[in-house]
Protein backbone atom coordinates (compact mmCIF):
# COMPACT_ATOMS: atom_id res chain seq x y z
CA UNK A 1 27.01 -25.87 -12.04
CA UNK A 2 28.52 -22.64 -13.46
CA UNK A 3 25.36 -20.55 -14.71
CA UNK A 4 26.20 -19.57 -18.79
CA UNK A 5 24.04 -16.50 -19.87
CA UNK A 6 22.84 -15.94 -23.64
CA UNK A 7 25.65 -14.02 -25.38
CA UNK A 8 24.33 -10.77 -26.77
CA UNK A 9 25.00 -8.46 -29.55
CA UNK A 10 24.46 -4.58 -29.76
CA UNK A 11 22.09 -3.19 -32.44
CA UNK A 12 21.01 0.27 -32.41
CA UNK A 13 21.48 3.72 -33.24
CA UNK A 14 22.31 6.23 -30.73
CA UNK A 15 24.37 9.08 -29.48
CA UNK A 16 26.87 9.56 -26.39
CA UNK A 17 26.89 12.54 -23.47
CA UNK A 18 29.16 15.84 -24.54
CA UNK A 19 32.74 15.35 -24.57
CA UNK A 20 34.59 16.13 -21.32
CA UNK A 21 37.48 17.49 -22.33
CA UNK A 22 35.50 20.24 -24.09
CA UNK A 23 33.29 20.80 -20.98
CA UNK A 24 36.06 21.33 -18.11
CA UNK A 25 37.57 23.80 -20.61
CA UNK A 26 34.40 25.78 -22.18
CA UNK A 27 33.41 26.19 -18.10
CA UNK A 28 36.57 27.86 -17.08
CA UNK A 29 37.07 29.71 -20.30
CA UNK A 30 33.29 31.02 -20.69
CA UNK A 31 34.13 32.00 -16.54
CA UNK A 32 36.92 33.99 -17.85
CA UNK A 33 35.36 35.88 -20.86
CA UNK A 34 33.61 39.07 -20.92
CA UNK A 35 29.85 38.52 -20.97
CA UNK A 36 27.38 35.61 -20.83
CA UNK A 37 28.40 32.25 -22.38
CA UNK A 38 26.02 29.86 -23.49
CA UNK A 39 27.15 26.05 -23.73
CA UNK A 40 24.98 23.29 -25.21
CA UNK A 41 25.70 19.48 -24.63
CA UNK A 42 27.73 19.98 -21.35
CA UNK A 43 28.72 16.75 -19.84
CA UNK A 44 26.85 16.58 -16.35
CA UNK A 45 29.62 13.81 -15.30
CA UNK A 46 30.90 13.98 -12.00
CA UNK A 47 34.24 15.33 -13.17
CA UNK A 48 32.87 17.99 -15.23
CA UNK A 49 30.41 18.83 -12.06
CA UNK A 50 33.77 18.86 -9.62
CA UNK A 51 34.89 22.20 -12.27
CA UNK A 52 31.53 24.03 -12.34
CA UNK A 53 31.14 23.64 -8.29
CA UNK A 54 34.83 24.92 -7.98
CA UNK A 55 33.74 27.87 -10.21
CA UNK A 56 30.96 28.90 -8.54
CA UNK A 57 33.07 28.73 -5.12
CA UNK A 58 34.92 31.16 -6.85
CA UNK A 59 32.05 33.55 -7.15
CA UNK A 60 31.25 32.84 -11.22
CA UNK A 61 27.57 32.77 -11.78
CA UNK A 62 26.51 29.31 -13.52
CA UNK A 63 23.27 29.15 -14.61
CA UNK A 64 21.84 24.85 -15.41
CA UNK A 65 19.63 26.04 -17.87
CA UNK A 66 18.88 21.93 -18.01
CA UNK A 67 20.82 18.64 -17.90
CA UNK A 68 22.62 19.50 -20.43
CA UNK A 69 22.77 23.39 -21.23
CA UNK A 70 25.32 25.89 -19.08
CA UNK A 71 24.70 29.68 -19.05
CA UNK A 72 27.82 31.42 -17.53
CA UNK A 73 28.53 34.94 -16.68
CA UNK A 74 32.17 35.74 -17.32
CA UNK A 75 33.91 38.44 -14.96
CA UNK A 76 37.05 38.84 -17.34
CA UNK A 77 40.45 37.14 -17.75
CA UNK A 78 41.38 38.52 -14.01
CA UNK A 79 38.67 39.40 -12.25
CA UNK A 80 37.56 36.02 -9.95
CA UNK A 81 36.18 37.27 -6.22
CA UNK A 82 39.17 38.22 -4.43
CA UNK A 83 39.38 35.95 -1.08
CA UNK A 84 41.48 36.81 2.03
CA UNK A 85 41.81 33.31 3.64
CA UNK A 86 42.26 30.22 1.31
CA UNK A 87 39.06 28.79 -0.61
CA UNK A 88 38.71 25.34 -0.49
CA UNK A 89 37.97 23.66 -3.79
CA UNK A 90 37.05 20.16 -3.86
CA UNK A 91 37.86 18.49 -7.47
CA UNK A 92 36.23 15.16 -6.56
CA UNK A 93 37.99 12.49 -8.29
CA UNK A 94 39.06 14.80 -11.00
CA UNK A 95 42.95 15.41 -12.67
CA UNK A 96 41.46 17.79 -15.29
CA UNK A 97 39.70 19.96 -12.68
CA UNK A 98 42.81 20.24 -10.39
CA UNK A 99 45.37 20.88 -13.36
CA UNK A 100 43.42 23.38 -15.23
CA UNK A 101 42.26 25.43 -12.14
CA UNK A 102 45.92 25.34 -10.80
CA UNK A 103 47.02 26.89 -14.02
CA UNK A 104 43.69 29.43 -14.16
CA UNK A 105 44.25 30.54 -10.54
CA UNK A 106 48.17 30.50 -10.34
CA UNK A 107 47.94 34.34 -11.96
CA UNK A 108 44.52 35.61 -10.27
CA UNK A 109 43.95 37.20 -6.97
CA UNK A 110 42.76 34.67 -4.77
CA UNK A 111 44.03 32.74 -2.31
CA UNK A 112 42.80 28.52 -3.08
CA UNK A 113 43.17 25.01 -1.69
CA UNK A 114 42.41 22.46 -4.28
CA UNK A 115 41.53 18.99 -2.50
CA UNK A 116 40.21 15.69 -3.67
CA UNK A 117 39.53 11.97 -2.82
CA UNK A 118 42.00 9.99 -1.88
CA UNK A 119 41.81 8.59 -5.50
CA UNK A 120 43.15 12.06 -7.28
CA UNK A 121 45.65 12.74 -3.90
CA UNK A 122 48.16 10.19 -5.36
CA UNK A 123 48.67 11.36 -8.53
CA UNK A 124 51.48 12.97 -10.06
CA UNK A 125 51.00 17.08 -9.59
CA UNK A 126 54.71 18.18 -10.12
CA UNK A 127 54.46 18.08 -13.63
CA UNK A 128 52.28 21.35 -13.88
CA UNK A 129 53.64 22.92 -10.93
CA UNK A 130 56.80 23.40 -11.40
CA UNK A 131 56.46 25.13 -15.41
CA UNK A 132 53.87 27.44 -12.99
CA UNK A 133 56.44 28.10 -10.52
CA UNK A 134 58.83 28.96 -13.32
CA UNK A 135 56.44 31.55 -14.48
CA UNK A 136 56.03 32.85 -10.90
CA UNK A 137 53.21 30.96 -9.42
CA UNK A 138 53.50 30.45 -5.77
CA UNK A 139 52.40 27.19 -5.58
CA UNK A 140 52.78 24.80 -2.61
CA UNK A 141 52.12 20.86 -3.44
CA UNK A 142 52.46 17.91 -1.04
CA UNK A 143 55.16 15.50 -2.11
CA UNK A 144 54.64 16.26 -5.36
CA UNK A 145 50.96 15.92 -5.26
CA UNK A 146 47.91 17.26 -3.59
CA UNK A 147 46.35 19.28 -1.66
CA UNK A 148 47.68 22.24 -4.10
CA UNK A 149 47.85 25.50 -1.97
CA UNK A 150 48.01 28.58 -4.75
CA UNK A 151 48.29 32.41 -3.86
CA UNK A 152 47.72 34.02 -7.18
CA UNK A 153 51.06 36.08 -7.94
CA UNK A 154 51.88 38.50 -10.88
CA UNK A 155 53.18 35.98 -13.75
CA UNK A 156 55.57 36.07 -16.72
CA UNK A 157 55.87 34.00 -19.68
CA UNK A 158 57.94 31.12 -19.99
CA UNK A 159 59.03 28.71 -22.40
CA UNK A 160 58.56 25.69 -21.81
CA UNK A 161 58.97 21.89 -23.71
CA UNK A 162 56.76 19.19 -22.18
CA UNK A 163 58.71 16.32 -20.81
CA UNK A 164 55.79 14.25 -20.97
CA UNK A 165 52.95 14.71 -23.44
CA UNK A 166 49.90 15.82 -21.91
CA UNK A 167 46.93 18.18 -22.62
CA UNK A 168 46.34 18.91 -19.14
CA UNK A 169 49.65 20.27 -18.29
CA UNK A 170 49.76 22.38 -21.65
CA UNK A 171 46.26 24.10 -21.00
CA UNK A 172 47.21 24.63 -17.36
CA UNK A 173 49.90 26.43 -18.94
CA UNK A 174 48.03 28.24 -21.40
CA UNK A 175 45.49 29.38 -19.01
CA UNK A 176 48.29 30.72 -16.75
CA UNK A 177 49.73 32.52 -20.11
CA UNK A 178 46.57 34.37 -20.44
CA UNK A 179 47.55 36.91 -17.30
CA UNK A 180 51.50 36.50 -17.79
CA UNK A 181 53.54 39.23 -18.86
CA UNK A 182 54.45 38.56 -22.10
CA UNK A 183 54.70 35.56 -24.16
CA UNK A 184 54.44 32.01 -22.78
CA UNK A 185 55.35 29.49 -25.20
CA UNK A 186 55.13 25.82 -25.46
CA UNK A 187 56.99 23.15 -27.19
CA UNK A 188 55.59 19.47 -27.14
CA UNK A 189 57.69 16.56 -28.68
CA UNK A 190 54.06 14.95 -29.55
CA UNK A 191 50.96 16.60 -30.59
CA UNK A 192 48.30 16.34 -27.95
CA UNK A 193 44.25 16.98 -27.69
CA UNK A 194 44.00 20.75 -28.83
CA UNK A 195 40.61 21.45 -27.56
CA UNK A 196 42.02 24.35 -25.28
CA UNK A 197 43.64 26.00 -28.53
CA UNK A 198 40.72 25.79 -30.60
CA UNK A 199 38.37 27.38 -27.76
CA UNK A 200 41.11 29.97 -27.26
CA UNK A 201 41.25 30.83 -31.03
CA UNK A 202 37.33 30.85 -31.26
CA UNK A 203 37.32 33.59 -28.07
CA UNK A 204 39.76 36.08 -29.93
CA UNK A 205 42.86 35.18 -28.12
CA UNK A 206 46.22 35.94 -29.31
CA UNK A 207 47.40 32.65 -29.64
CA UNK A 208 49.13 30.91 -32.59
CA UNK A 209 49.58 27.52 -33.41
CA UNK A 210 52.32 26.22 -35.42
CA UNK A 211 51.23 22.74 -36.39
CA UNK A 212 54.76 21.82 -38.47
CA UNK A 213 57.07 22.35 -35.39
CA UNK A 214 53.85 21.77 -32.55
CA UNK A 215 54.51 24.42 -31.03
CA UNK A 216 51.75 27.14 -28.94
CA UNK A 217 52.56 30.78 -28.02
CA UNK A 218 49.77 32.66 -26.38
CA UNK A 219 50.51 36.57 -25.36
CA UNK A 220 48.52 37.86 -22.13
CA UNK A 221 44.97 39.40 -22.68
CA UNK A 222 42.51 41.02 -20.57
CA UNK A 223 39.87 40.32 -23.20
CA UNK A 224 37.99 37.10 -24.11
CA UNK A 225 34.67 36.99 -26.47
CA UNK A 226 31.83 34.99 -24.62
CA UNK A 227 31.64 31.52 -26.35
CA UNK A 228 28.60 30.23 -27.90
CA UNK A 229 29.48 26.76 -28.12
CA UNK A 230 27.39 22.84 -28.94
CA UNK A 231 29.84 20.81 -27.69
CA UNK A 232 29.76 16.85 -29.51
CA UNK A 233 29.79 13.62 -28.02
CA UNK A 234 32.56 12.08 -26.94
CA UNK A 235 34.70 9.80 -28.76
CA UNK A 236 36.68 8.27 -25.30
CA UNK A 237 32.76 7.69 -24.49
CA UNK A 238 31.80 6.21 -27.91
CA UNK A 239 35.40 3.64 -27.78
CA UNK A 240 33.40 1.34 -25.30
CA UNK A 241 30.30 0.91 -28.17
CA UNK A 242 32.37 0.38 -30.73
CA UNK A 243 34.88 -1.95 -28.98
CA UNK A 244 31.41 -4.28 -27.95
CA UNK A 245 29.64 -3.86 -31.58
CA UNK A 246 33.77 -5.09 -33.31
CA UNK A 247 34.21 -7.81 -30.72
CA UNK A 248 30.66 -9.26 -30.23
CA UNK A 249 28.42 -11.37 -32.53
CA UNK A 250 26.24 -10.13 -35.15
CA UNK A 251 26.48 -6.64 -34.03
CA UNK A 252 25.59 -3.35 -35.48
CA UNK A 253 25.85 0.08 -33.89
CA UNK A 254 26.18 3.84 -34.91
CA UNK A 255 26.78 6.47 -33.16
CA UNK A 256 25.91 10.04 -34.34
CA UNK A 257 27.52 13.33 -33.96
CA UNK A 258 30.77 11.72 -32.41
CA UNK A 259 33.97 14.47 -32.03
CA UNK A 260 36.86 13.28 -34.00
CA UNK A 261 39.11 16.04 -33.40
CA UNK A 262 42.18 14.47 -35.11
CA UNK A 263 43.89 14.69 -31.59
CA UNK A 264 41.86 12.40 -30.17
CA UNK A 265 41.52 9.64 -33.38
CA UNK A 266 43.92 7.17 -32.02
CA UNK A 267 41.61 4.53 -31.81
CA UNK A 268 39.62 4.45 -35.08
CA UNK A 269 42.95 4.84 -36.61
CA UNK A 270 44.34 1.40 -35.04
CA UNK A 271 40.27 0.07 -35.33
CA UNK A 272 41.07 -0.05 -39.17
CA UNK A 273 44.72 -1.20 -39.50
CA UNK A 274 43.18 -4.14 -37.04
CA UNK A 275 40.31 -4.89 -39.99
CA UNK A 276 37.67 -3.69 -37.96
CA UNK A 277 34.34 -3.02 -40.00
CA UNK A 278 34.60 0.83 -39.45
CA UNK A 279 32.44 3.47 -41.22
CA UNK A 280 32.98 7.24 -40.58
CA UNK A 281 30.82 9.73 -42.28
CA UNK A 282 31.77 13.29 -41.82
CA UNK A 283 29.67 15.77 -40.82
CA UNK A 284 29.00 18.88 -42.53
CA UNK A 285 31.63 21.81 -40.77
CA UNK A 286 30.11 24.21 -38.28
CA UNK A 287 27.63 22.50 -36.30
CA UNK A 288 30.34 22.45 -33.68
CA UNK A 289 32.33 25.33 -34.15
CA UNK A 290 35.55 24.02 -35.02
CA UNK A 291 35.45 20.62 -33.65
CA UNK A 292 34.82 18.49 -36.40
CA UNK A 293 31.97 15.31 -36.41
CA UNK A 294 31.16 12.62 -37.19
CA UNK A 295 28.43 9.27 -37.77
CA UNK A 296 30.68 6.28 -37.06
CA UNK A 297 29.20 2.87 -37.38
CA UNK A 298 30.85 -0.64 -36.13
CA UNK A 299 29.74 -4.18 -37.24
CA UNK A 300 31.16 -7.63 -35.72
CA UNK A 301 34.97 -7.81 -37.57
CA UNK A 302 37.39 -9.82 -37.61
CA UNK A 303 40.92 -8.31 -35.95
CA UNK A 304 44.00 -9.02 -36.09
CA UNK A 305 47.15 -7.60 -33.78
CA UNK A 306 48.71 -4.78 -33.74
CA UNK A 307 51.43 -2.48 -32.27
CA UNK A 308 50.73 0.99 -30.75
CA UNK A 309 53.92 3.86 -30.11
CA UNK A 310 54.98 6.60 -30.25
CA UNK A 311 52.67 9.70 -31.65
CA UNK A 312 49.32 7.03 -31.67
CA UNK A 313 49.65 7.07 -27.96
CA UNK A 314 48.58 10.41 -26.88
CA UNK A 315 45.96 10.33 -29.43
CA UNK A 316 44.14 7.45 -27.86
CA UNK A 317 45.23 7.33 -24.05
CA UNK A 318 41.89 7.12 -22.71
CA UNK A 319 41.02 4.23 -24.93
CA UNK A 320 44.35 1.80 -24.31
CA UNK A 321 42.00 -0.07 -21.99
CA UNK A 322 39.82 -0.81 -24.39
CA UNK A 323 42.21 -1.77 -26.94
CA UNK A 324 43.27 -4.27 -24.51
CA UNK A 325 40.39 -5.83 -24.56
CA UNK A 326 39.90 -5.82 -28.32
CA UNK A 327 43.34 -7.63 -28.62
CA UNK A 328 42.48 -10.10 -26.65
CA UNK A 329 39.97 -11.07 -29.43
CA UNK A 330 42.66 -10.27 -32.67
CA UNK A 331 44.78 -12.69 -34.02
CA UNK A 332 48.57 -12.38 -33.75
CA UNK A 333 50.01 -10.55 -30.84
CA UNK A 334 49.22 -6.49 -29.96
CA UNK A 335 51.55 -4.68 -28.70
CA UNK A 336 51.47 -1.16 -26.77
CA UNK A 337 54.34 0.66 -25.68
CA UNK A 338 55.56 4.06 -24.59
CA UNK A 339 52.31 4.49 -22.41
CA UNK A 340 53.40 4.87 -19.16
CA UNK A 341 51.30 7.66 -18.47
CA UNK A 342 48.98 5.14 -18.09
CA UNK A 343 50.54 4.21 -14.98
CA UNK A 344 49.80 7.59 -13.26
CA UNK A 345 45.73 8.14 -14.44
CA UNK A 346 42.31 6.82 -11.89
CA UNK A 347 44.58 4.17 -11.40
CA UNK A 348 47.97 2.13 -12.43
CA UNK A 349 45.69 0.91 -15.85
CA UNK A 350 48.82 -1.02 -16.70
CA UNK A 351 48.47 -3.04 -14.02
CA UNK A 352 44.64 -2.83 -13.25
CA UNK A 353 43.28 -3.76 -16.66
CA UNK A 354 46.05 -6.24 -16.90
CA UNK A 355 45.13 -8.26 -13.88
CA UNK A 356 41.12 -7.96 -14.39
CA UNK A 357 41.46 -9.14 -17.57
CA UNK A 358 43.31 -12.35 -17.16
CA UNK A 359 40.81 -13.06 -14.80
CA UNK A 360 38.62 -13.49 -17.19
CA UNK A 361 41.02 -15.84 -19.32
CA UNK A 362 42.91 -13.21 -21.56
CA UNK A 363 46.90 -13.67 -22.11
CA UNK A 364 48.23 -10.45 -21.65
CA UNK A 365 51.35 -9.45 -19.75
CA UNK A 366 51.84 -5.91 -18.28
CA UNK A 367 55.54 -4.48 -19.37
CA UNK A 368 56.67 -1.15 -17.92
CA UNK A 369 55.03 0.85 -20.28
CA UNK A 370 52.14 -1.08 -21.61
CA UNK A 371 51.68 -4.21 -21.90
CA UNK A 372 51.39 -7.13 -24.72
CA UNK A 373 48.61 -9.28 -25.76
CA UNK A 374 48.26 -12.63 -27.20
CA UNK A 375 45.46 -13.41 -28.94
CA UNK A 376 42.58 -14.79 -29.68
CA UNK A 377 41.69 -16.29 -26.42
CA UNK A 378 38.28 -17.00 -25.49
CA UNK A 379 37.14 -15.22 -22.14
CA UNK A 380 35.24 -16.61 -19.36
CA UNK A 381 33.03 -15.44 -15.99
CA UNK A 382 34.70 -14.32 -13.00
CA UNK A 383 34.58 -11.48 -10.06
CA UNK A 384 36.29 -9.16 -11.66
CA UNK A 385 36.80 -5.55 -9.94
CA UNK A 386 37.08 -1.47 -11.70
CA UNK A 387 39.16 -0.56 -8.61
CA UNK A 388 36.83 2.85 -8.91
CA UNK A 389 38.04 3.90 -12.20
CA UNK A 390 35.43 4.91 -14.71
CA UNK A 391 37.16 3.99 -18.10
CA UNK A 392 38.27 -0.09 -16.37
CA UNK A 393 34.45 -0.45 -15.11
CA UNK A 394 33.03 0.17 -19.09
CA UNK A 395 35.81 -2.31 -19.99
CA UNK A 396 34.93 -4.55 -18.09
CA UNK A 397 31.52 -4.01 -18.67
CA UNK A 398 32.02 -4.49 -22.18
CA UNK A 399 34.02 -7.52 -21.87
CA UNK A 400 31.04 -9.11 -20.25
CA UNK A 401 29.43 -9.08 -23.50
CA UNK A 402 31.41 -12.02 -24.78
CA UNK A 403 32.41 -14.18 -21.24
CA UNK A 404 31.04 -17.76 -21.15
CA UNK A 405 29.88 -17.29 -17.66
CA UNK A 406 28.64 -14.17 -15.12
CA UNK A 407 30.93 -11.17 -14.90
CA UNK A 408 30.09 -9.19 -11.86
CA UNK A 409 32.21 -6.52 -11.11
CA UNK A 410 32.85 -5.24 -7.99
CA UNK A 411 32.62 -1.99 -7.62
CA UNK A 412 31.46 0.71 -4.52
CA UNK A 413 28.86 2.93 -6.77
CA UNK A 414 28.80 3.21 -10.01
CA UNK A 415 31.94 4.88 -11.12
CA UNK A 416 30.99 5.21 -14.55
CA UNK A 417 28.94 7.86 -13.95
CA UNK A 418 32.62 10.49 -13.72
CA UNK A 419 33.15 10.39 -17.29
CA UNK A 420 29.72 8.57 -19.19
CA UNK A 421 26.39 9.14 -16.91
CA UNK A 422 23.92 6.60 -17.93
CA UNK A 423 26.05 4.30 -19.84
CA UNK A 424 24.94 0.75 -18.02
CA UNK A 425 21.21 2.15 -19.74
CA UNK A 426 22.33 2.81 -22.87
CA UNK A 427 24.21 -0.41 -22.91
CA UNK A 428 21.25 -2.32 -22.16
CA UNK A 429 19.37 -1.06 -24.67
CA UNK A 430 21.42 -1.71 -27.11
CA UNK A 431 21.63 -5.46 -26.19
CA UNK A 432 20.08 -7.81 -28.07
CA UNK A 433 19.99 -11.58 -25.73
CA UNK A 434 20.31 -15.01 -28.07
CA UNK A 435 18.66 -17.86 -27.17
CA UNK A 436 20.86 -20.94 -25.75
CA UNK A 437 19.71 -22.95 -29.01
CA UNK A 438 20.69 -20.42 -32.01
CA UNK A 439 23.99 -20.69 -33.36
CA UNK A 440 26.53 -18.34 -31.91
CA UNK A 441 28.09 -17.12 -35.26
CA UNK A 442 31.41 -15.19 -33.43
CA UNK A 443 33.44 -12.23 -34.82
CA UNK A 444 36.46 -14.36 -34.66
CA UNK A 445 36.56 -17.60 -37.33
């Protein structure tokens, strides 16, 4: 006989780790200021770990203050440890590390070998080396991907439109433009995460930002203030709470000091045109420097289906999973399309979280850009696996919440631990069980 556990709602107040786009790119810019940089609420994720061990290969001095608190001593826009045979960087499991050091290095005087796990080897590198080429970067890739091999060349400025939109490749840029002769400028169709921008603004650089036409120009500089920066949690981080509080009976949950840098909104955006119970109260400005916060509480809701395109995607890549999940409790049919950069991230998440989750009873179809969702289906126990991607295991993890029977996933370590470190504890103390003989009153009636 097929073993049913209690269903369980979250309750609880809490707060998530630092955001990790912030953290990659405070680490690499506070290595390229002048002076000591102090960062508060760094992400210790194995990601974020993969940039600050590549940094100190390159002879910056980090300092862990603790867990959570960064000291580092900046050498100046050009001035990393000159090396005379190629350094070997290891960037884990990490796309952000590798794309943002390619672009930081491409104009610097070292000589570099970025590397990874088998998992970051097969995806897509062309896209920021060839705009790096193009600026004079000499730049050897494999295939198209990694190992990167970089000799750090005199650079130019370029301009440049991004096929596809992505934050990593326009930082990469960016980073290269801040050694380039001249201007390097950057055209993208859609707006994506600005993170880089705002750090760059906050450090003195001479960039500008024209949000009408969304377009960046940054001029070269040989001068960067030291940042003094609290970095808040992330939101990609927070998704997986909120998606179990919406989706699972009688829950409650808020989350404090949440970023909700309006490049990165997506979600709570589609949350509330879905009828989620959704509450976000601003945070006074300042407490993060630019990046604006947020309390954001969730409560059990009833959802219905919706269609994501177009600009919404970039804004919430990181949480399609999740989404996925949450249609498969919303009534009507959700569509998402014109994500097939999903296709190219830890893993094919088209395909992944489209499988895994009609294990577990869902009626969703993978298309070649997204996939569509029928719904609401009940969801039931079965091996499910995260295929050693971070954001599928907290899906998955979440789903378990509301599955009639066991949901073990398979998994080799705990993968979560690249992007949200300690989320399985937090999760668990957030659960509250239900006894087999109270009355399951469901989100969905």
């Amino acid at each position: 006989m097929t073993h049913h556990p209690r269903m369980q709602s979250l309750h609880g107040t809490t707060s998530v780790p630092g955001d990790k786009s912030i953290s990659h790119r405070a680490l690499i810019l506070a290595a390229l200021a002048d002076g000591s940089s102090q960062i508060e609420g760094f992400l210790p994720s194995g990601d974020c770990l993969a940039t600050l061990n590549c940094l100190c290969q390159l002879g910056v001095e980090i300092e862990r203050i603790d867990e959570r608190s960064v000291r580092v001593i900046g050498k100046g826009s050009d001035r990393f440890r000159p090396t005379e045979a190629p350094v070997h960087l290891d960037c884990h499991r990490s796309g952000t590390t590798m794309r943002l050091l390619a672009g930081t290095l491409a104009g610097q005087r070292v000589q570099a070998t970025l590397l990874g796990e088998p998992q970051l080897l097969r995806r897509p590198m062309r896209r920021v080396v060839e705009p790096l080429r193009e600026m004079g970067a000499l730049i050897d890739d494999t295939d198209g991907k990694a190992p990167l091999q970089i000799e750090g060349q005199a650079l130019h400025g370029i301009e440049h439109q991004l096929a596809v939109p992505s934050a990593q490749v326009k930082s990469a840029i960016l980073l290269a433009g801040l050694t380039a002769k001249g201007i390097t400028r950057i055209t993208q169709g859609t707006p994506t995460r600005d993170h880089t921008e705002r750090m760059l603004q906050r450090m003195g650089a001479p960039i500008v930002v024209n949000e009408t036409t969304s377009e960046v120009s940054i001029h070269n500089t040989r001068s960067l203030r030291p940042l003094s920066i609290s970095i808040p949690g992330d939101l990609s981080s927070a998704a997986f709470l909120l998606a179990g509080a919406v989706i699972s009976p009688d829950s409650d949950v808020k989350l404090h000091r949440v970023g909700i840098n309006p490049t990165r909104t997506g979600l709570l955006d589609v949350l509330k045109t879905m009828g989620a119970d959704i509450k976000i109260i601003t945070d006074e400005p300042g407490a993060f420097g630019n990046e604006p916060t947020a309390t954001i509480r969730a409560r059990s809701s009833t959802l219905r289906g919706v269609t994501v395109d177009g600009e919404l995607v970039p804004r919430m890549i990181d949480e399609l999973p999740v989404l996925a999940l949450l249609a498969t409790q919303a009534f009507g049919t959700t569509i998402v399309r014109n994500a097939g950069e999903l296709r190219f991230k830890e893993t094919d998440r088209i395909e992944t979280v489209a499988n895994e989750l009609r294990a577990l009873g869902a009626a969703i179809t993978a298309t070649t850009d997204g996939f569509v969702v029928e719904g609401p289906t009940p969801l039931h126990g079965a091996n499910v696996s995260d295929h050693g991607d971070h954001r599928l295991a907290m899906m998955l993890a979440i789903a378990s919440l509301i599955t009639s029977g066991n949901c073990p996933i398979v998994s080799g370590e705990d993968r979560t631990h690249d992007s949200f470190p300690g989320f399985f504890t937090m999760l668990e103390k957030l659960k509250v069980p239900r006894t087999r003989t109270q009355p399951v009153k469901r989100a969905l009636r």
